[in-house]
Protein backbone atom coordinates (compact mmCIF):
# COMPACT_ATOMS: atom_id res chain seq x y z
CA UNK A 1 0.00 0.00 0.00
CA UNK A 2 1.47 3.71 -0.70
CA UNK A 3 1.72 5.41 1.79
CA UNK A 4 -0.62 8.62 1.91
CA UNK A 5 0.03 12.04 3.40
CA UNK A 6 -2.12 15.70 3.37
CA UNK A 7 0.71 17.88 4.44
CA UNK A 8 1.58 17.72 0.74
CA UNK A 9 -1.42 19.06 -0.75
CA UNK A 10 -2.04 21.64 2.05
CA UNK A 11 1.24 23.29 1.83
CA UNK A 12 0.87 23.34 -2.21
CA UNK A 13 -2.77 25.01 -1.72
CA UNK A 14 -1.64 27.21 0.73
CA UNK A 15 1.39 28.66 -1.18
CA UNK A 16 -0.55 28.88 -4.05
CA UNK A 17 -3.10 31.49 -1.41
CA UNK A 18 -0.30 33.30 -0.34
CA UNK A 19 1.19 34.11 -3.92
CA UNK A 20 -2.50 34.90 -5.18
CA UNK A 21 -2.95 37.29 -2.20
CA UNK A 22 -0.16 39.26 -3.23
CA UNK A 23 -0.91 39.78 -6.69
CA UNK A 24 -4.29 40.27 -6.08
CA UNK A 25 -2.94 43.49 -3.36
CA UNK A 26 -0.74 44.84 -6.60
CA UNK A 27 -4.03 43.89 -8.95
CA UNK A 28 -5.61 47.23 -6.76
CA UNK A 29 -2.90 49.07 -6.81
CA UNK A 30 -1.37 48.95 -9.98
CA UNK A 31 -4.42 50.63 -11.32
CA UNK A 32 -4.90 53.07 -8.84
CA UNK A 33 -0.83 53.89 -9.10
CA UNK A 34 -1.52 54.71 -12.82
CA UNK A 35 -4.35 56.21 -12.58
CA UNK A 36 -3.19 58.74 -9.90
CA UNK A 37 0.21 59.33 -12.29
CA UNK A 38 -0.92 59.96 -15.60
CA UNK A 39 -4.83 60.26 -15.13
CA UNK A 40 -5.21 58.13 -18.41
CA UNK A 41 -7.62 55.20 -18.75
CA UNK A 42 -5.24 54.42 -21.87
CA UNK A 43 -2.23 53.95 -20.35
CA UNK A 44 -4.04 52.33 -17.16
CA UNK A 45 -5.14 49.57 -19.61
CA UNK A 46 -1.22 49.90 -21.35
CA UNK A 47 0.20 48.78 -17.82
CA UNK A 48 -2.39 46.72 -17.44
CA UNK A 49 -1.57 44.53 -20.88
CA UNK A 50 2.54 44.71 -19.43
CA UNK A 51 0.91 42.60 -16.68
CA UNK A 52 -0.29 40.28 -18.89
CA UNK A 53 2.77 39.66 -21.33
CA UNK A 54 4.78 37.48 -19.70
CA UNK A 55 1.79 34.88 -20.32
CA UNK A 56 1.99 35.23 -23.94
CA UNK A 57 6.05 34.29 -23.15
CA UNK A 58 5.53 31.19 -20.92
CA UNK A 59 3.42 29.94 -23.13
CA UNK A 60 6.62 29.10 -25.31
CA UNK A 61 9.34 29.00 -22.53
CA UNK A 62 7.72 28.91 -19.66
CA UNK A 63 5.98 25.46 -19.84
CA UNK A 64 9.03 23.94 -21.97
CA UNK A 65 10.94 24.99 -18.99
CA UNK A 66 8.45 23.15 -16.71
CA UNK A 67 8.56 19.73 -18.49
CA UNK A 68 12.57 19.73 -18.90
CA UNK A 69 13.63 21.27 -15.53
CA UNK A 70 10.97 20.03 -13.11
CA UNK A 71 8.09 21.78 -11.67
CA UNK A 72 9.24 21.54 -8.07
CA UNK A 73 12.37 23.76 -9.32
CA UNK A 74 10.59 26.29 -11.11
CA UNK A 75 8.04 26.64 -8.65
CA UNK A 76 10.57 27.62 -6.14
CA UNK A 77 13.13 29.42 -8.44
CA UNK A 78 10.21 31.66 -10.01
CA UNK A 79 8.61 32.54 -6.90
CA UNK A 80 12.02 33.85 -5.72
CA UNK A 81 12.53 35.89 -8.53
CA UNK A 82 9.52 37.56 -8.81
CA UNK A 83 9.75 38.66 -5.11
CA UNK A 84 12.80 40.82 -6.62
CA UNK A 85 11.44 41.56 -9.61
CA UNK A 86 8.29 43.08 -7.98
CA UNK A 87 10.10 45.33 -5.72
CA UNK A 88 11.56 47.17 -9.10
CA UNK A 89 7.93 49.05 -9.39
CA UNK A 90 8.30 51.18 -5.26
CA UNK A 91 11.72 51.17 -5.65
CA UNK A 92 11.41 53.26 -8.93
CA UNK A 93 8.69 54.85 -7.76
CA UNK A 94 10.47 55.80 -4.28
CA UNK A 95 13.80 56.61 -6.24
CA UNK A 96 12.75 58.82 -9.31
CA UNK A 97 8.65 59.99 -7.90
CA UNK A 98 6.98 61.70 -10.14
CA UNK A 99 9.74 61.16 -12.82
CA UNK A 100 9.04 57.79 -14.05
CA UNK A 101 7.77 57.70 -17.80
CA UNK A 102 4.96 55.63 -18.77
CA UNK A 103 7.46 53.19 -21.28
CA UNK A 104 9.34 52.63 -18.06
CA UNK A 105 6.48 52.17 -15.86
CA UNK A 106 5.18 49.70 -18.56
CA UNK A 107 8.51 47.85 -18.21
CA UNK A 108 8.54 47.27 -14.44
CA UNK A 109 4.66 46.05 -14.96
CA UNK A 110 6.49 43.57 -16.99
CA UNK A 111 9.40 42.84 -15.05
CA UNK A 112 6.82 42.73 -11.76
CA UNK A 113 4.49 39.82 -13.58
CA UNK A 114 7.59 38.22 -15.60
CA UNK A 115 7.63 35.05 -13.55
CA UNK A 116 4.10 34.96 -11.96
CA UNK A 117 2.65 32.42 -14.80
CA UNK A 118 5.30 29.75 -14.88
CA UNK A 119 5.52 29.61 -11.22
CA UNK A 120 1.85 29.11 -11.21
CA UNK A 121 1.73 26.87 -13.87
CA UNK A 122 4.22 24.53 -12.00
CA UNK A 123 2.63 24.17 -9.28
CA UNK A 124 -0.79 23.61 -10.76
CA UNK A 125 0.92 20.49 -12.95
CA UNK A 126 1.78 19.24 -9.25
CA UNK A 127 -1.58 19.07 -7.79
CA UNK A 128 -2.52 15.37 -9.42
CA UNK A 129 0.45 13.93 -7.43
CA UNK A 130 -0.13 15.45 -4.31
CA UNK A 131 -3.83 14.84 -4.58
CA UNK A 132 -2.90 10.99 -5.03
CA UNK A 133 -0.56 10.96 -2.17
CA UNK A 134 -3.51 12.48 0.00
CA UNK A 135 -5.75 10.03 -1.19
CA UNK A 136 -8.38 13.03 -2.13
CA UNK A 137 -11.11 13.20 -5.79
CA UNK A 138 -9.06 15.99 -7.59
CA UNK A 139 -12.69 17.27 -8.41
CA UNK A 140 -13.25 18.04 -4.36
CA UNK A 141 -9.60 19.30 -4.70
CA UNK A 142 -9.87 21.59 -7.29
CA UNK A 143 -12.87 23.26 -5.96
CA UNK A 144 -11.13 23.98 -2.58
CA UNK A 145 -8.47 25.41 -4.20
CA UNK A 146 -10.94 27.18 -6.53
CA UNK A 147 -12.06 28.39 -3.55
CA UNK A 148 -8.94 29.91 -1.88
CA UNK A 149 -7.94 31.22 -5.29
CA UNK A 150 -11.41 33.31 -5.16
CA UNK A 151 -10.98 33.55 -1.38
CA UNK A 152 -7.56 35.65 -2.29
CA UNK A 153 -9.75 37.79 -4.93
CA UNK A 154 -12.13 38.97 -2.19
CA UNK A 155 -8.70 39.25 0.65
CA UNK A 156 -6.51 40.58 -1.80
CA UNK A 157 -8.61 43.69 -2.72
CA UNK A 158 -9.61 44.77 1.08
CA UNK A 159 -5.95 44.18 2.19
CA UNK A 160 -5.19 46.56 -0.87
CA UNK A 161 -7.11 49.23 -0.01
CA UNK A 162 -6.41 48.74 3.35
CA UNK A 163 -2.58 49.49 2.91
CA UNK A 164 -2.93 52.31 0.16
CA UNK A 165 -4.93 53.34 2.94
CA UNK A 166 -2.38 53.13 5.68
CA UNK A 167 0.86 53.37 3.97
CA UNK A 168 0.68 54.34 0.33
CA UNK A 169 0.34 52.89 -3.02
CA UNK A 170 3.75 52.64 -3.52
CA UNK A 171 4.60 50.60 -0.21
CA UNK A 172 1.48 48.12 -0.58
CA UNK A 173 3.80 46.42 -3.12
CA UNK A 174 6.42 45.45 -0.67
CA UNK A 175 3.49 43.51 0.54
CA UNK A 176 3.29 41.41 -2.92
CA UNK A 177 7.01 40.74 -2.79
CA UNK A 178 6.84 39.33 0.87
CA UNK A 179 4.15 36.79 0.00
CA UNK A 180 6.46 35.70 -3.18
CA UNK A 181 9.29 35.00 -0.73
CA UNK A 182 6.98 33.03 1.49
CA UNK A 183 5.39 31.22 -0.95
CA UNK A 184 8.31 29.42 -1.86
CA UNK A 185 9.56 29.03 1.58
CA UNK A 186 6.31 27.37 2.19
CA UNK A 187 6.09 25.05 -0.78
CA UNK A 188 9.75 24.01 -0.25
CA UNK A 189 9.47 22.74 3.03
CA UNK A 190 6.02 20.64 3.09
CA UNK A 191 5.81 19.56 -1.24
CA UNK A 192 8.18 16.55 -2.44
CA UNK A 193 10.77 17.26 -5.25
CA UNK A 194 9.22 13.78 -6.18
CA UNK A 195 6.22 11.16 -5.29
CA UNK A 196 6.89 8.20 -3.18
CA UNK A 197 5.66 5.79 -6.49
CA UNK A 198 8.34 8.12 -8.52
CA UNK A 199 12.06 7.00 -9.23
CA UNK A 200 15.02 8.75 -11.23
CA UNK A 201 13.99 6.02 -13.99
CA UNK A 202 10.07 7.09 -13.88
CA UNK A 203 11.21 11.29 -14.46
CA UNK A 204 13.64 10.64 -17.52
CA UNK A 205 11.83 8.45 -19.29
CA UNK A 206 8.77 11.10 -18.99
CA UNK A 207 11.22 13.81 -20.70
CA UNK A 208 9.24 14.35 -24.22
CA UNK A 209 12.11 13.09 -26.88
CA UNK A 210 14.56 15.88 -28.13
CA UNK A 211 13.37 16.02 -32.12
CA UNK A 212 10.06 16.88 -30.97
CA UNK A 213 9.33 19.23 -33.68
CA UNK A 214 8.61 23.16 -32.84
CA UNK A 215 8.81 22.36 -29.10
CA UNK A 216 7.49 25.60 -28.02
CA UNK A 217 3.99 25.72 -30.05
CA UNK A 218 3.30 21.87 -28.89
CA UNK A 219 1.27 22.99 -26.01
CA UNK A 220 -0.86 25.25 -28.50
CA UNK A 221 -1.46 22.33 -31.08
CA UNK A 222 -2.57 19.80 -28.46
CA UNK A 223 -5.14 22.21 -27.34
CA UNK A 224 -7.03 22.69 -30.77
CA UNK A 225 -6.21 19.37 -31.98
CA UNK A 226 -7.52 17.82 -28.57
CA UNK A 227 -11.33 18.32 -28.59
CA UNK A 228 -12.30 17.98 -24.76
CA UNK A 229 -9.68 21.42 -24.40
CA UNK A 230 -10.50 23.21 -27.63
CA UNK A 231 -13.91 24.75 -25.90
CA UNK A 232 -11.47 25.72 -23.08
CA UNK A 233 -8.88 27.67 -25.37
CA UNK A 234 -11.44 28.91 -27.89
CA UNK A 235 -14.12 30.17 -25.74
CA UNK A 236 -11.55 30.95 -22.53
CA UNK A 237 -9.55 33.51 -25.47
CA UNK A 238 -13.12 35.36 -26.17
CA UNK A 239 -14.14 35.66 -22.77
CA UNK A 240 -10.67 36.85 -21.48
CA UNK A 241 -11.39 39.76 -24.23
CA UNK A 242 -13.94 40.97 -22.32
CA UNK A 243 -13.62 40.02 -18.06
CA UNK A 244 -9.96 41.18 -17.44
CA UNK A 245 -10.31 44.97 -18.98
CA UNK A 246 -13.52 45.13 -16.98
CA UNK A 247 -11.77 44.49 -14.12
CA UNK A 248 -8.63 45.87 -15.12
CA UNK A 249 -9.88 49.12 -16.70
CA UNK A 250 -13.94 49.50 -16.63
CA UNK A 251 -14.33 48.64 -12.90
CA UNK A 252 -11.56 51.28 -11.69
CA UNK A 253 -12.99 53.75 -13.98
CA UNK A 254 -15.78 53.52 -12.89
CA UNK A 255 -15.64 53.30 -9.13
CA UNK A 256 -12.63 56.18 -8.96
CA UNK A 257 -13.78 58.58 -11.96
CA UNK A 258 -17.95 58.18 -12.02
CA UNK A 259 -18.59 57.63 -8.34
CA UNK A 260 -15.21 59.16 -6.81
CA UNK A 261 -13.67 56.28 -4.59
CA UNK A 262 -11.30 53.96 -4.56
CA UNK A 263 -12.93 52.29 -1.77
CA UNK A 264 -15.93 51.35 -3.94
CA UNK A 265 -13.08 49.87 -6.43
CA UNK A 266 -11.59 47.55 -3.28
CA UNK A 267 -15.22 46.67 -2.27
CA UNK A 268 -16.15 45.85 -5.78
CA UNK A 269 -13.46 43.70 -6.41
CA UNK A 270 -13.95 42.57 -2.92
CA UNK A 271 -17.59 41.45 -3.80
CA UNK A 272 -16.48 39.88 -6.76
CA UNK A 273 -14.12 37.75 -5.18
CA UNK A 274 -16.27 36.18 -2.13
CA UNK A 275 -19.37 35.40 -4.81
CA UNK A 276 -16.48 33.65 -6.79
CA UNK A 277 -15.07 31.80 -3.85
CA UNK A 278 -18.90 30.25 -2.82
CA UNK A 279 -19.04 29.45 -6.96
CA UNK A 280 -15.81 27.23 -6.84
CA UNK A 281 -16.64 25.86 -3.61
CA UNK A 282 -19.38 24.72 -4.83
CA UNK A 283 -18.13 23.14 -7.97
CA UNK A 284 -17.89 19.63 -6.29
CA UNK A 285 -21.56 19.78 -5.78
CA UNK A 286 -22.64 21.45 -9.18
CA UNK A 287 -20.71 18.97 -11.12
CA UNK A 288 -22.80 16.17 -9.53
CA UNK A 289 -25.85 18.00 -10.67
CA UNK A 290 -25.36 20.28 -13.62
CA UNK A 291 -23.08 19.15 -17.08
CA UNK A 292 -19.92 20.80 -17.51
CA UNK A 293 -21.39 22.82 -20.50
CA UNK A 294 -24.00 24.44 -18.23
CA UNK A 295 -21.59 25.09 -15.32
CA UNK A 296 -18.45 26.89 -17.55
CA UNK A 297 -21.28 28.82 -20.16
CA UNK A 298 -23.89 29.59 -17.72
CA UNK A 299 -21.11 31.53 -15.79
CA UNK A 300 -20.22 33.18 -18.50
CA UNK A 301 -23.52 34.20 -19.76
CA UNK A 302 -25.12 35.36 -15.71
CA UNK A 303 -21.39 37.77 -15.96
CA UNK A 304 -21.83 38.91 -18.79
CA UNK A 305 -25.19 40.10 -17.80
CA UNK A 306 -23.66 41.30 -14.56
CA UNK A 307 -21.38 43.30 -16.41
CA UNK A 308 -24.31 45.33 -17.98
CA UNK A 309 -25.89 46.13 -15.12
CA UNK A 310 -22.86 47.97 -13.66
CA UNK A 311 -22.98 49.90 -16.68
CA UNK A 312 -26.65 51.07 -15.94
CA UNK A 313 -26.17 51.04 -12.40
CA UNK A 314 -27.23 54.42 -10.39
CA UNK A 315 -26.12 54.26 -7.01
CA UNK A 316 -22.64 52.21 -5.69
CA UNK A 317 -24.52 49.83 -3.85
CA UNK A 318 -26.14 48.67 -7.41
CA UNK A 319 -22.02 48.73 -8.67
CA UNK A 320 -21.37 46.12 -5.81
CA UNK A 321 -24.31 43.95 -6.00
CA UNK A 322 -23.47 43.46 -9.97
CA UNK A 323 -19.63 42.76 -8.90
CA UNK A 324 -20.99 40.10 -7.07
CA UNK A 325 -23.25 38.37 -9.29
CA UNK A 326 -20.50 38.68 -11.98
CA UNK A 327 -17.83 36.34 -9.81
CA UNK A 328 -20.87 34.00 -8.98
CA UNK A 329 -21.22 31.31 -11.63
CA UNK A 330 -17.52 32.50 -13.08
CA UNK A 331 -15.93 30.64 -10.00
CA UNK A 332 -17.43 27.31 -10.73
CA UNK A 333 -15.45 27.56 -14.18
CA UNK A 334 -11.74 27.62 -12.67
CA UNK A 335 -11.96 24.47 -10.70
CA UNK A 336 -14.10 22.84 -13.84
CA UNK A 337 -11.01 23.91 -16.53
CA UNK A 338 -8.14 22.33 -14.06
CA UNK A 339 -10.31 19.32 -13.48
CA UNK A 340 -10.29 19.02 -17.16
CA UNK A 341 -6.98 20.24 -18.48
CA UNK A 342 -5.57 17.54 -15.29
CA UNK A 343 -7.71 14.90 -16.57
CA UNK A 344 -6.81 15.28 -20.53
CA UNK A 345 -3.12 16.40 -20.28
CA UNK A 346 -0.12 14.04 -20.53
CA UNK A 347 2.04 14.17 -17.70
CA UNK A 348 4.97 14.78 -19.95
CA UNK A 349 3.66 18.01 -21.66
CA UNK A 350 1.24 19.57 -18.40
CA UNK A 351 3.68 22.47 -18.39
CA UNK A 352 3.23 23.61 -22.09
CA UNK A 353 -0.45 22.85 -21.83
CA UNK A 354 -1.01 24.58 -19.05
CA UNK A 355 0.88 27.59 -19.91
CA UNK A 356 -0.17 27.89 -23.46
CA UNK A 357 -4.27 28.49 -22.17
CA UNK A 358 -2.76 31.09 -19.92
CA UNK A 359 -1.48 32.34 -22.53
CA UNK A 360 -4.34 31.97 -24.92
CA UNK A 361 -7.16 33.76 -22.29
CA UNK A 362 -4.32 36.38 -21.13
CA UNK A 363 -3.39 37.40 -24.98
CA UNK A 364 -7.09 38.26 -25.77
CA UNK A 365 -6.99 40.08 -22.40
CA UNK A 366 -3.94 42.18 -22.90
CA UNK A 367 -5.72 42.99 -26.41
CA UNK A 368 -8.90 43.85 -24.38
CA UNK A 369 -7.29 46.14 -22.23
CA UNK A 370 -5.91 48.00 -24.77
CA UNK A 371 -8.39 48.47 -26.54
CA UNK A 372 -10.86 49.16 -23.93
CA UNK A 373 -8.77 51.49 -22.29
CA UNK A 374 -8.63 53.40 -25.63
CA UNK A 375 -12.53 53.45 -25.76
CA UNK A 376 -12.93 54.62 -22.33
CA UNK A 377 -10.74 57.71 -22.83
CA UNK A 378 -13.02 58.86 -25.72
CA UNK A 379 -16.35 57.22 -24.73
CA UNK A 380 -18.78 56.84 -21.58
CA UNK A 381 -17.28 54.42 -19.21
CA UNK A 382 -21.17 52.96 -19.01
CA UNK A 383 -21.18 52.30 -22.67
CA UNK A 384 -17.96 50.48 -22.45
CA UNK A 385 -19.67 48.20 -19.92
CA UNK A 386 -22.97 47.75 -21.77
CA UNK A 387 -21.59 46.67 -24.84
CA UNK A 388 -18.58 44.42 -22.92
CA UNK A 389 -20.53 42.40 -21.62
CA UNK A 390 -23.38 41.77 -24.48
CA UNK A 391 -20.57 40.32 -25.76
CA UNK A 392 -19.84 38.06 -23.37
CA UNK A 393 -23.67 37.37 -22.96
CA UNK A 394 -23.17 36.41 -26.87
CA UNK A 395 -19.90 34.08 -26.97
CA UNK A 396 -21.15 31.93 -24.33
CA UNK A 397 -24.73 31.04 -25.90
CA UNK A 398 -22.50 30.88 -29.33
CA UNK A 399 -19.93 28.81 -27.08
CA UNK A 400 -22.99 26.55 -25.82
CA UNK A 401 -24.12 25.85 -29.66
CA UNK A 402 -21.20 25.62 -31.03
CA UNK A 403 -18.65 23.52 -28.80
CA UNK A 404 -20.06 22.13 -25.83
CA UNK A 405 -18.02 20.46 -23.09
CA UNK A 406 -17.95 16.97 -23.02
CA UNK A 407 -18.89 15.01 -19.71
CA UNK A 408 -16.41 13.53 -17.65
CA UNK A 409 -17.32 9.52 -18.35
CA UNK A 410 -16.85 10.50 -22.37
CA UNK A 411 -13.35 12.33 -21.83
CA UNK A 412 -12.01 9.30 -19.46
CA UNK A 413 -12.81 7.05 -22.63
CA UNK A 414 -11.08 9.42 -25.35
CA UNK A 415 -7.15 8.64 -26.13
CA UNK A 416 -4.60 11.71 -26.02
CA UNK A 417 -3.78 13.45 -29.31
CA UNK A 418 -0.82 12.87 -31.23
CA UNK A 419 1.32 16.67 -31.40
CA UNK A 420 4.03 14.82 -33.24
């Protein structure tokens, strides 16, 4: 019998808490910082795409990386690093003030997020092990860590606000740099380098062979050549288009230019978050009762709605009430994609997998941002959100028609894709 142990698994959830927290403190401030600076909804949604970058990059080195050095190592090495690399952004800020141009504050957006997706990809290509070595259903698994990753979107936002509050934008960073640093303290102490049912034999011969042709776009062409993902890269690219420049642009618009506070911003996101945390905890139970089609484009569709109604909303209460209901069903779909990218993936390949739908959702978002930051410097910030979010409300019923998830019992059955 193997032996089975939790501490595993909780130390791997909880690091993966602590590093969310932080970024979900700088996801407040950033926008506030460049707001405050230039005044610009533009260049707000300019930083905001810098953020996103470095997904579009581990998508081809990142997840290579990954399945050649070993996600243990680059879980530790890239949480490390990006506790430097985020303290570039106060340290520029506290060394130059009101002298730092928008192409370098664009560049230490970058240099802050360079290493945030690998790291995160690693460890998420870790949780099948540790979830066999606790003996846990990765479904129940992935909801609680759908959970805490929601859980950190409702924290993150109040701490935010909290120490912009207290200490200054500029210092509420250090904050994101600390939970980097114990992060991989954390995950280095309780999570294996390797499984008890693993040998030296076992982790070379998973090593994909060397004259694996373009290495880098593998990950891309398994996802559209493997049809229980393609929904998940397709549809996931369309909706990123819309949700991360409304809550990287539209939302902080909103709150700090139409109703004056960046409180309302905080308790927005806030909002957001907790409805989001009770949709992936309950993901476990959905699945049981709901397919995976209704769960992942019924989330969409009830945000996408949400999304109008801020942009017709009167009074701030009516901003926070649609915040909520637009995390609500949306949580639900986090746990569902890792249950499903875990259960189709190859062992040998997670990292690219992983990292190229990162990649794939945070592309169309760094598009969205752009261009939605350029429509809310000329246009009504309540237009923006209107017509945002029909067009969510549109891709998922198109989604639903069009490419529908399979069920779990028909993807067991289905026999991985050649990339070769």
């Amino acid at each position: 019998m193997r032996p089975r142990s939790g501490v595993p698994l909780v130390g791997l959830i909880v690091a993966e808490f602590l590093s969310l927290l932080g970024n979900q403190v700088a996801a407040v401030a950033m926008p506030v910082l460049v707001l405050r600076y230039t005044g610009s909804p533009l260049l707000t949604g300019v930083a905001g795409a810098g953020n996103l970058v470095p997904y579009l990059l581990a998508a081809f080195y990142g997840g290579r990386a990954i399945d050649r050095l070993g996600a243990w190592n680059l879980s530790v090495f890239s949480d490390v690093l990006s506790s430097l690399s985020v303290l570039a952004l106060p340290l520029a800020f506290l060394a130059l003030g009101g002298g730092v141009r928008a192409a370098l504050l664009f560049l230490l957006v970058l240099l802050g997020a360079l290493f945030d997706p690998t790291g995160s990809a690693a460890r998420q290509t870790l949780v099948p092990g540790v979830t066999r070595l606790a003996g846990q259903p990765l479904e129940r698994v992935n909801s609680l860590r759908g959970g805490l990753e929601n859980g950190a979107d409702f924290c993150g936002p109040v701490l935010g606000v909290a120490l912009i509050g207290a200490m200054g934008v500029t210092n509420a960073f250090f904050v994101n740099a600390a939970s980097f640093l114990l992060c991989a303290l954390l995950f280095a102490t309780t999570v294996p380098r390797r499984m008890p049912w693993e040998s030296e034999a076992d982790a070379t011969e998973a090593e994909p062979a060397p004259e694996e042709p373009r290495p880098s776009l593998s990950g891309i062409v398994f996802l559209f050549r493997h049809a229980p993902l393609r929904p998940l890269a397709a549809v996931g690219a369309a909706a990123g288009l819309v949700l991360l420049p409304f809550l990287g642009v539209l939302l902080p618009v909103l709150a700090t230019r139409t109703f004056g506070s960046v409180t309302l911003l905080g308790v927005c996101l806030s909002a957001f978050g907790l409805a989001a945390t009770v949709g992936a905890l309950s993901f476990s139970a959905l699945s049981r009762r709901l397919s995976r089609s209704a769960i992942y484009y019924g989330g969409l569709l009830l945000t996408g709605g949400a999304i109008v109604l801020c942009g017709v909303a009167a009074e701030p209460y009516q901003v926070v009430l649609a915040a909520a209901l637009a995390g609500l069903l949306l949580g639900a779909g986090n746990p569902l994609q890792q249950t499903v990218l875990q259960e189709e993936t190859p062992e040998a390949m997670a990292g690219r997998v992983f990292t190229a739908l990162s990649a794939f959702q945070f592309a169309a978002g760094s598009l969205g941002l752009v261009a939605v930051g350029v429509v809310a410097e000329y246009a009504p910030v309540r237009a923006a959100l209107v017509v945002t979010g029909s067009l969510l409300m549109a891709v998922s019923v198109a989604g639903a028609l069009a490419l529908p998830l399979r069920p779990a019992a028909a993807t067991v059955a289905d026999a991985p894709v050649s990339v070769q």
